[in-house]
PDB file of N, CA and C in Angstrom:
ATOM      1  N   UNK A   1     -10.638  -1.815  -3.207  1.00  0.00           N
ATOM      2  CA  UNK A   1     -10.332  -2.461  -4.464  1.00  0.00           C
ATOM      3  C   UNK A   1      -9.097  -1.802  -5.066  1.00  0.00           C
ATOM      4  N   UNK A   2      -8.330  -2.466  -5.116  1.00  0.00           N
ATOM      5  CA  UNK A   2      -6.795  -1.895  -5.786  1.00  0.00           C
ATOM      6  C   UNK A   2      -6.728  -1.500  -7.458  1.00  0.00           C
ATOM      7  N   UNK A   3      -6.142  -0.273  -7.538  1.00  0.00           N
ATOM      8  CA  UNK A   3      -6.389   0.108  -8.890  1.00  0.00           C
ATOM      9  C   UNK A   3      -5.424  -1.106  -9.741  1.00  0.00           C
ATOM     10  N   UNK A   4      -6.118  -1.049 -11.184  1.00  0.00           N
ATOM     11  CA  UNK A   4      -5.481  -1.815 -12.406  1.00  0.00           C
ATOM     12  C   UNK A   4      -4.066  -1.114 -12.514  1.00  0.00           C
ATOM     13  N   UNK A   5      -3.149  -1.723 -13.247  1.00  0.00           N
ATOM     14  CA  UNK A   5      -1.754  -1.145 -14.238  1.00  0.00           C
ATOM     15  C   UNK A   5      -2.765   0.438 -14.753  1.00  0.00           C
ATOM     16  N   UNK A   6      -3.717   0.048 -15.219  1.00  0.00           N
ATOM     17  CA  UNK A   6      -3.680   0.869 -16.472  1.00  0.00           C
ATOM     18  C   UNK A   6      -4.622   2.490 -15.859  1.00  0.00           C
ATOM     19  N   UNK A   7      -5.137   2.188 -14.530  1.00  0.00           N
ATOM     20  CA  UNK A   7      -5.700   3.616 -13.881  1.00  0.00           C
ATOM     21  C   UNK A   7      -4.366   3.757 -12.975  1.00  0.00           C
ATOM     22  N   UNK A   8      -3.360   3.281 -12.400  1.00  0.00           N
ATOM     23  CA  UNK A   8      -2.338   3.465 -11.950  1.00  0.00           C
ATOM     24  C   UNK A   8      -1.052   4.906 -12.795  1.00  0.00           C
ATOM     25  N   UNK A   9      -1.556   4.538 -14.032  1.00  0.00           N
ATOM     26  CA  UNK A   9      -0.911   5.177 -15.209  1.00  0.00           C
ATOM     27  C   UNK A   9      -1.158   6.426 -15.272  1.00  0.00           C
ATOM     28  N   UNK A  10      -2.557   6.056 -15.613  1.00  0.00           N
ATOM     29  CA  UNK A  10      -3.778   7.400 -15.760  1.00  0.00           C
ATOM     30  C   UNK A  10      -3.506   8.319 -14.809  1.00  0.00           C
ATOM     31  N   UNK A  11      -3.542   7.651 -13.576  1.00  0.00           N
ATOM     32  CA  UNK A  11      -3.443   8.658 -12.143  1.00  0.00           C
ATOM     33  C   UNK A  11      -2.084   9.588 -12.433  1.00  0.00           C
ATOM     34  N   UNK A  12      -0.788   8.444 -13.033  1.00  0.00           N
ATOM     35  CA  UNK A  12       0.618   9.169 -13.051  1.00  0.00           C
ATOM     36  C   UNK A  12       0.452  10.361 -14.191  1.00  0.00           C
ATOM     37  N   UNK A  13      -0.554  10.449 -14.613  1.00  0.00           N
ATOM     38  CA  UNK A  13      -0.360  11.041 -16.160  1.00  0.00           C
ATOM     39  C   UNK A  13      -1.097  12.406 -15.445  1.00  0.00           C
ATOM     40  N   UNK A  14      -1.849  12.305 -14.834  1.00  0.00           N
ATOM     41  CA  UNK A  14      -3.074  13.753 -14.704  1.00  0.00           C
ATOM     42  C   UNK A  14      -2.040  13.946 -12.981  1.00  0.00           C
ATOM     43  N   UNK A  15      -1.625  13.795 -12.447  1.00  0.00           N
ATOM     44  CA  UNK A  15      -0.586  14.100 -11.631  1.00  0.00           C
ATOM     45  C   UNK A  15       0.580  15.062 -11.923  1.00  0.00           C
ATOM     46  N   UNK A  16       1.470  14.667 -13.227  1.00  0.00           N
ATOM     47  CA  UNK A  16       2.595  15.022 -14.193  1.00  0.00           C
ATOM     48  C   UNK A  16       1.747  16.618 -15.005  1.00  0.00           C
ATOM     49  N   UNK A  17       0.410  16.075 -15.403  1.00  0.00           N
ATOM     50  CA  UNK A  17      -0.027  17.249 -15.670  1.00  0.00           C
ATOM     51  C   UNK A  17      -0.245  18.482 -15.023  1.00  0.00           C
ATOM     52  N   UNK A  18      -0.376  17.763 -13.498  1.00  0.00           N
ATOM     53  CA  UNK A  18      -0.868  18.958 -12.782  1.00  0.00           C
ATOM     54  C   UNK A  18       0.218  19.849 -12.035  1.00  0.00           C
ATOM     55  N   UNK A  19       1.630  19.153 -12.443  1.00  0.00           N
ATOM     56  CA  UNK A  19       2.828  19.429 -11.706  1.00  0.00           C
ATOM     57  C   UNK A  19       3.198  20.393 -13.109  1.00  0.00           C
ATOM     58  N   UNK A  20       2.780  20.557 -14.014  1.00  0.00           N
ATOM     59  CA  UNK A  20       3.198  21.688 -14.622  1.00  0.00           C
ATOM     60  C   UNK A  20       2.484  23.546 -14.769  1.00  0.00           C
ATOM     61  N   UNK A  21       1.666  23.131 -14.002  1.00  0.00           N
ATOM     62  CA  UNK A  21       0.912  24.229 -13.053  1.00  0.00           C
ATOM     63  C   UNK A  21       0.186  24.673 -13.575  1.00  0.00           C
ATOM     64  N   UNK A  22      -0.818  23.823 -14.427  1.00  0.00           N
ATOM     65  CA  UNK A  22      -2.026  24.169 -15.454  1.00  0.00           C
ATOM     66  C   UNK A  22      -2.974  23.237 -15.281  1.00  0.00           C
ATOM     67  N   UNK A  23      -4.026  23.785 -15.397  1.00  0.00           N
ATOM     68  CA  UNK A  23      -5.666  22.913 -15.576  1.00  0.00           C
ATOM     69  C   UNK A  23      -6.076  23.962 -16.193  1.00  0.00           C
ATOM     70  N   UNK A  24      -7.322  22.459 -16.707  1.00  0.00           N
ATOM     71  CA  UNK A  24      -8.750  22.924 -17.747  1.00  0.00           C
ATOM     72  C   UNK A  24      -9.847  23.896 -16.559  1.00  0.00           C
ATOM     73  N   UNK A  25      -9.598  23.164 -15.325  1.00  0.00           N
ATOM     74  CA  UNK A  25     -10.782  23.696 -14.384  1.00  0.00           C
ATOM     75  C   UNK A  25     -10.440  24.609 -13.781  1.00  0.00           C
ATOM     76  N   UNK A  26     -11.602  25.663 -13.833  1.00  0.00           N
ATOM     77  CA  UNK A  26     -11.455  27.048 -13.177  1.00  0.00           C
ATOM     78  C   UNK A  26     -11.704  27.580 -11.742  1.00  0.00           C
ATOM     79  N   UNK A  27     -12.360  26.240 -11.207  1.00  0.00           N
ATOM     80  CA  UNK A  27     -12.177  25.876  -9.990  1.00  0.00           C
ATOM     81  C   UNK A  27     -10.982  25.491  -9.265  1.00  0.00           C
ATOM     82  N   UNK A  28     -10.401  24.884  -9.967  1.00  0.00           N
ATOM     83  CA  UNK A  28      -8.955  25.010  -9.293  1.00  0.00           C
ATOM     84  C   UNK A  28      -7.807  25.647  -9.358  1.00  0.00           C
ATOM     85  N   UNK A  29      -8.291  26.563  -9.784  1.00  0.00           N
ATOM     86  CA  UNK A  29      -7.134  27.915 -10.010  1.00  0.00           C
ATOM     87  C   UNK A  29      -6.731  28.367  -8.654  1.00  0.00           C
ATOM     88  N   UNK A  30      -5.270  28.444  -8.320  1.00  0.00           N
ATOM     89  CA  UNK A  30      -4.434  28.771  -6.855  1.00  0.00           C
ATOM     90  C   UNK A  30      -4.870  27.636  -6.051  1.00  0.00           C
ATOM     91  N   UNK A  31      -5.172  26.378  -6.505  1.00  0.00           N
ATOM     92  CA  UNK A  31      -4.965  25.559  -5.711  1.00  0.00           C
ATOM     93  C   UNK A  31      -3.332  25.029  -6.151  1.00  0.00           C
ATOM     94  N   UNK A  32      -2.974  23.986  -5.177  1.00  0.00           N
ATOM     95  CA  UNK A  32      -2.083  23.133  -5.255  1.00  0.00           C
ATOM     96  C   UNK A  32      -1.846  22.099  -4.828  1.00  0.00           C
ATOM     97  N   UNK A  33      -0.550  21.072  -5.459  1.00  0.00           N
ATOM     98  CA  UNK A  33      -0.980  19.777  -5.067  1.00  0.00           C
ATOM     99  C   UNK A  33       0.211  19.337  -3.905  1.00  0.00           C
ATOM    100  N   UNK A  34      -0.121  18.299  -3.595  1.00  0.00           N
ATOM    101  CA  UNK A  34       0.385  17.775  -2.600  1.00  0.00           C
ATOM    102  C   UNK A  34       2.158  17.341  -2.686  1.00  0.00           C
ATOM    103  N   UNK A  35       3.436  17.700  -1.731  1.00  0.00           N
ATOM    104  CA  UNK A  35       4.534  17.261  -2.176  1.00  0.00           C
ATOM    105  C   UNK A  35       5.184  16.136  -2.083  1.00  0.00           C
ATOM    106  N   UNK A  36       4.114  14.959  -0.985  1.00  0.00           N
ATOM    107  CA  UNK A  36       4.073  13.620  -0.614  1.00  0.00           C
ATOM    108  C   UNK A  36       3.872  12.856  -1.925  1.00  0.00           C
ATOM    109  N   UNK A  37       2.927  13.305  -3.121  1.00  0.00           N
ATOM    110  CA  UNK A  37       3.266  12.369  -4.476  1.00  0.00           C
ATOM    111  C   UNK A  37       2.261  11.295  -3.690  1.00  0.00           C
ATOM    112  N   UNK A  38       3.088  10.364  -3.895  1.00  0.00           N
ATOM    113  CA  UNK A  38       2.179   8.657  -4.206  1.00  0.00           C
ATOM    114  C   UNK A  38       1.968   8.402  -2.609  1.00  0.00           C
ATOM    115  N   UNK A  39       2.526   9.315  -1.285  1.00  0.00           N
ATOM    116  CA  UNK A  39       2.212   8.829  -0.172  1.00  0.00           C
ATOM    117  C   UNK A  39       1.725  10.041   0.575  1.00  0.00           C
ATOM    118  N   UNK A  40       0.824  10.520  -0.252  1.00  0.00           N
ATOM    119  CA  UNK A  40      -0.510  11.262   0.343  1.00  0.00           C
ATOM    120  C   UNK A  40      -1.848  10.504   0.423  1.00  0.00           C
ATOM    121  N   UNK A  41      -1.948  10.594   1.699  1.00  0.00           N
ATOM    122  CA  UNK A  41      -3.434   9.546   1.902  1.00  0.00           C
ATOM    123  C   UNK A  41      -4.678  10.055   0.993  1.00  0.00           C
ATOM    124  N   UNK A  42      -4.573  11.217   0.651  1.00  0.00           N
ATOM    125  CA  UNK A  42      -5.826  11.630  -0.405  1.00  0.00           C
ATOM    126  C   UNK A  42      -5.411  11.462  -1.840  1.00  0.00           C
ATOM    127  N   UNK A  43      -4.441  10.751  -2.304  1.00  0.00           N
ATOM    128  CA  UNK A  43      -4.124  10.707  -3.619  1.00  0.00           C
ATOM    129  C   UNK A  43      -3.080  11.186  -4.280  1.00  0.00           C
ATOM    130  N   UNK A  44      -2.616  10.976  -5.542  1.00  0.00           N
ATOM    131  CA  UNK A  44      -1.814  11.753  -6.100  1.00  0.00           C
ATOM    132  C   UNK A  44      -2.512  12.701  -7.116  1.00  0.00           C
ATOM    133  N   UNK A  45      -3.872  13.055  -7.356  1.00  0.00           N
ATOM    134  CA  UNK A  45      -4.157  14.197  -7.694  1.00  0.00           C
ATOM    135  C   UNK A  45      -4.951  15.169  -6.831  1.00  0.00           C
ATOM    136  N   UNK A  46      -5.046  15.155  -5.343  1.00  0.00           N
ATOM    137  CA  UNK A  46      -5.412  15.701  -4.561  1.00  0.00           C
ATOM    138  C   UNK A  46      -5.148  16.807  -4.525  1.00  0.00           C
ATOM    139  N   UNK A  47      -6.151  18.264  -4.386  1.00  0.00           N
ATOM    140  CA  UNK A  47      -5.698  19.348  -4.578  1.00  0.00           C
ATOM    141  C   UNK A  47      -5.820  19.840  -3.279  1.00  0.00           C
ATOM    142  N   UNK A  48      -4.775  20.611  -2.527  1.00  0.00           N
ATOM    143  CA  UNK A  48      -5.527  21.785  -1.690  1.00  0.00           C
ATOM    144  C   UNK A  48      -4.877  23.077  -1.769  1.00  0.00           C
ATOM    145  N   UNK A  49      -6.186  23.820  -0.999  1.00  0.00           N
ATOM    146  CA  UNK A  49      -6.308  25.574  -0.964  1.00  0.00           C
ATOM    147  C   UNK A  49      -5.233  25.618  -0.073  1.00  0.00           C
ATOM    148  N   UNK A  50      -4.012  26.748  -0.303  1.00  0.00           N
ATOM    149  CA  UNK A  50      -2.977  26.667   0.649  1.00  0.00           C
ATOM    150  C   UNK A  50      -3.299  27.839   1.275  1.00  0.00           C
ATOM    151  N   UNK A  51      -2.768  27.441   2.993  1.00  0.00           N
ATOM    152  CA  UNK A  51      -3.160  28.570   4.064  1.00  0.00           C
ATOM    153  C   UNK A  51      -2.442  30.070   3.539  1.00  0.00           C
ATOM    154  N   UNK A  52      -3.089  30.644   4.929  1.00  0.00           N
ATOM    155  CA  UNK A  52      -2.469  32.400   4.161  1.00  0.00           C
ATOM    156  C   UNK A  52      -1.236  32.120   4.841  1.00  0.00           C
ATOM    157  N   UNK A  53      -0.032  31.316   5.136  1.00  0.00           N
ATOM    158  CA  UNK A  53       1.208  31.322   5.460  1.00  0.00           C
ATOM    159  C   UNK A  53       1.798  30.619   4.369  1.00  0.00           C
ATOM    160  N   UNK A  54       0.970  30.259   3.168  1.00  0.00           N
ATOM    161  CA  UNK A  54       1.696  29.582   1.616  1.00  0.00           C
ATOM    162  C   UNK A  54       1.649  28.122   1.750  1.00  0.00           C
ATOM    163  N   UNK A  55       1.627  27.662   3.014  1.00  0.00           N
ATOM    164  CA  UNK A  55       1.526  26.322   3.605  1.00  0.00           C
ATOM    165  C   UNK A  55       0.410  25.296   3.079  1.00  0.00           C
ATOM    166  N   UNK A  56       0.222  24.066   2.969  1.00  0.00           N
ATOM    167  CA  UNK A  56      -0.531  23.024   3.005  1.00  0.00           C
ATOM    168  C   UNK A  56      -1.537  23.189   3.908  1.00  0.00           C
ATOM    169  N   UNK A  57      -2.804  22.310   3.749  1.00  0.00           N
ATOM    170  CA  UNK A  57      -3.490  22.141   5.139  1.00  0.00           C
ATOM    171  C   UNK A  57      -3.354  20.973   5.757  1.00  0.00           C
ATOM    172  N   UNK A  58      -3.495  20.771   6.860  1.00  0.00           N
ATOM    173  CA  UNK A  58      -3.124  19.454   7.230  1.00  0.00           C
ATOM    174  C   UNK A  58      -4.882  18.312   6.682  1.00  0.00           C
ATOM    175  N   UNK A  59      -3.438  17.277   7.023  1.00  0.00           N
ATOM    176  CA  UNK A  59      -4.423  16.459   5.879  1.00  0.00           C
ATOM    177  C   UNK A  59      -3.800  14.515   6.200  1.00  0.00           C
ATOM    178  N   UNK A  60      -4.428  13.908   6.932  1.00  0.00           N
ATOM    179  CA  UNK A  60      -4.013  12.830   7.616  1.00  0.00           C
ATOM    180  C   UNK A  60      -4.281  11.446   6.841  1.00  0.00           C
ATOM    181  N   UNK A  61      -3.507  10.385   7.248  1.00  0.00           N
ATOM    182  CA  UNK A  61      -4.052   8.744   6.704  1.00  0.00           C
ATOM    183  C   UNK A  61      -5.167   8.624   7.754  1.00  0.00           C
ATOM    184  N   UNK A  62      -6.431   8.538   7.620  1.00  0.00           N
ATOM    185  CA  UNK A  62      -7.774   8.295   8.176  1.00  0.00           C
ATOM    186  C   UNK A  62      -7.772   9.211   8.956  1.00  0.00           C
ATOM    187  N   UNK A  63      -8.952   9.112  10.004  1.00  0.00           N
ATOM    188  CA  UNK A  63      -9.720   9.907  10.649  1.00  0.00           C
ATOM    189  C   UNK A  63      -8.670  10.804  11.815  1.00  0.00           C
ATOM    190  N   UNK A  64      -8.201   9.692  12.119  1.00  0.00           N
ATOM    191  CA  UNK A  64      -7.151  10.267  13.308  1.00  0.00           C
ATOM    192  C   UNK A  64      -5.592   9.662  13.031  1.00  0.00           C
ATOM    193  N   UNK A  65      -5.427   9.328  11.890  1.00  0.00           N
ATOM    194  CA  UNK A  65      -4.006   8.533  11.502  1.00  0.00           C
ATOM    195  C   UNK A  65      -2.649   9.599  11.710  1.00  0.00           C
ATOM    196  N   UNK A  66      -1.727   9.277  11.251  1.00  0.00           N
ATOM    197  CA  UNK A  66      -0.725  10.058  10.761  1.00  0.00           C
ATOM    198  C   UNK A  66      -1.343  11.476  10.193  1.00  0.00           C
ATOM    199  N   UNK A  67      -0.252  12.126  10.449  1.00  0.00           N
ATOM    200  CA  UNK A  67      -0.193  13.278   9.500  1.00  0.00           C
ATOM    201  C   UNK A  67       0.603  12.810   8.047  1.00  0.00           C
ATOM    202  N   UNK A  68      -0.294  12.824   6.696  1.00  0.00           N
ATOM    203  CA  UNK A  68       0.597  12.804   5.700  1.00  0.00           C
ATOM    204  C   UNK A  68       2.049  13.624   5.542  1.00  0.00           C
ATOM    205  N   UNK A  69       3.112  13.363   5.046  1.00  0.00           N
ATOM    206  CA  UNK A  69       4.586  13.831   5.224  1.00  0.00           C
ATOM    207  C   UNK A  69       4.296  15.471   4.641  1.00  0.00           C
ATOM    208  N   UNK A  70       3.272  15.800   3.536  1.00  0.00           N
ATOM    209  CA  UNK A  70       3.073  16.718   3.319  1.00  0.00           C
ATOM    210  C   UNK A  70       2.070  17.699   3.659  1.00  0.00           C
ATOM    211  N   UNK A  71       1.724  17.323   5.101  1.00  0.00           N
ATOM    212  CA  UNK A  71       1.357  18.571   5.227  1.00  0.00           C
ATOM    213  C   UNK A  71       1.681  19.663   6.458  1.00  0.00           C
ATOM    214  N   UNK A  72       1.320  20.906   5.896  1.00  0.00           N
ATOM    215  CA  UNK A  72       1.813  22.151   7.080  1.00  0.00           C
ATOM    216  C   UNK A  72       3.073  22.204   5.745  1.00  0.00           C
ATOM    217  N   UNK A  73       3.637  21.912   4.673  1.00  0.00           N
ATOM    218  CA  UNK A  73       4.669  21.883   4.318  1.00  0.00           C
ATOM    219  C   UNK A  73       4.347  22.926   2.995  1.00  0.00           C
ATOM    220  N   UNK A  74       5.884  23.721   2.513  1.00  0.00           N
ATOM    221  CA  UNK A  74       5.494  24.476   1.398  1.00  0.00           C
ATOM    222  C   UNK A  74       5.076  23.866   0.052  1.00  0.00           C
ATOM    223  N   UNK A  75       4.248  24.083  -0.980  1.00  0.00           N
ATOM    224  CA  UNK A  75       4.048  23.220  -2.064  1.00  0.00           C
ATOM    225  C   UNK A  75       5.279  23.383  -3.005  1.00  0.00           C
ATOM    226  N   UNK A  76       6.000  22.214  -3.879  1.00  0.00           N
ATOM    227  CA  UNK A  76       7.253  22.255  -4.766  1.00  0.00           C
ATOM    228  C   UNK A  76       6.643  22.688  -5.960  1.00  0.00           C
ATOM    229  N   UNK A  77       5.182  22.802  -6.165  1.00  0.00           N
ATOM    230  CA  UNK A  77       4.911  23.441  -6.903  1.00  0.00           C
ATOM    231  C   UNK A  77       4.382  24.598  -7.017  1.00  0.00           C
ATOM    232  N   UNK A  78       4.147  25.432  -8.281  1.00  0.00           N
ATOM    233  CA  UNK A  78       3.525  26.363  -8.330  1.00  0.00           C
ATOM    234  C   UNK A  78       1.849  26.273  -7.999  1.00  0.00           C
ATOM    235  N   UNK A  79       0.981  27.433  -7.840  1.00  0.00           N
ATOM    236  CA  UNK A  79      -0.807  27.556  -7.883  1.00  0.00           C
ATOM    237  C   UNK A  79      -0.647  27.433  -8.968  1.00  0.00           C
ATOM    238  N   UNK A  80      -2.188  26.543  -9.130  1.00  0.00           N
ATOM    239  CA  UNK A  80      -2.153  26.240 -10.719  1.00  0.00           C
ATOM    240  C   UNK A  80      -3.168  27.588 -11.478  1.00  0.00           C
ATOM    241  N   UNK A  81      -2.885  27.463 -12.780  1.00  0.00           N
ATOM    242  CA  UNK A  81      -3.560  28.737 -13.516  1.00  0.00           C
ATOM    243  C   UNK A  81      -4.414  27.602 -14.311  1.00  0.00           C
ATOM    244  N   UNK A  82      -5.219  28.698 -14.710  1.00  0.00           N
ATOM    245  CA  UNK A  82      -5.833  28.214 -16.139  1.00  0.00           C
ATOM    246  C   UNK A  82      -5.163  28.364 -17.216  1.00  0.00           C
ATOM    247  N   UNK A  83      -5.202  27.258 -17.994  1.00  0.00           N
ATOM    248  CA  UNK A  83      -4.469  27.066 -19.592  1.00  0.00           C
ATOM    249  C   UNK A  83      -4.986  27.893 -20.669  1.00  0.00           C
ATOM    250  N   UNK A  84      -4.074  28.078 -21.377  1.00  0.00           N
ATOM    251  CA  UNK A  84      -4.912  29.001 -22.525  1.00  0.00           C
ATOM    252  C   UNK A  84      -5.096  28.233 -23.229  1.00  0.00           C
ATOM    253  N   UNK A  85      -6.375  28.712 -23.913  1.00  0.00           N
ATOM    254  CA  UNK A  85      -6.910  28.009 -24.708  1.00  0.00           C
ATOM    255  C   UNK A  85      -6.155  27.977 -26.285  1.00  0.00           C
ATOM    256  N   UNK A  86      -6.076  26.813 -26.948  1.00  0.00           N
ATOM    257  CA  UNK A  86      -5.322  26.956 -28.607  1.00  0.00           C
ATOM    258  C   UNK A  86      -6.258  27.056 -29.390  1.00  0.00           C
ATOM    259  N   UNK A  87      -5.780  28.209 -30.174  1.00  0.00           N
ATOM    260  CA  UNK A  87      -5.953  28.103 -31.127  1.00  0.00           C
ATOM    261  C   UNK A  87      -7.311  27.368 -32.117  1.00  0.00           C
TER     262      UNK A  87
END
């Protein structure tokens, strides 16, 4: 089922968030996201644990598809931290 305009958005918005290298969840602290963006088969807020070489894990379109463009690749972003809390 193809997403609406308006979860299309949503997705761009918590994506943009996560590219500034902060989350609420403390579970995902030193993760990172993917540098494929909108043509990662797991999403554009897909997180992964990067190998001990700083690298991606590999991570494919279906079972045995392609390798997504981003993976084995360095992340353009930073591990994300936890946000401080305001105030």
């Amino acid at each position: 089922m193809p997403m609406t305009h308006e979860q299309a958005d949503l997705e761009w918005q918590m994506r943009e968030g996560l590219e500034t290298g902060f989350t609420d969840q403390a579970w995902a602290v030193g993760y990172v996201i993917c540098p494929a963006r909108e043509k990662c088969p797991n999403g554009l807020r897909a997180l992964f644990k990067p190998l001990s070489n700083g690298r991606l894990p590999m991570h494919r379109h279906g079972t045995y598809g392609e390798p997504c463009s981003g993976a084995r690749q360095k992340p353009t972003t930073p591990p994300l931290q936890l946000r401080k809390p305001t105030a």
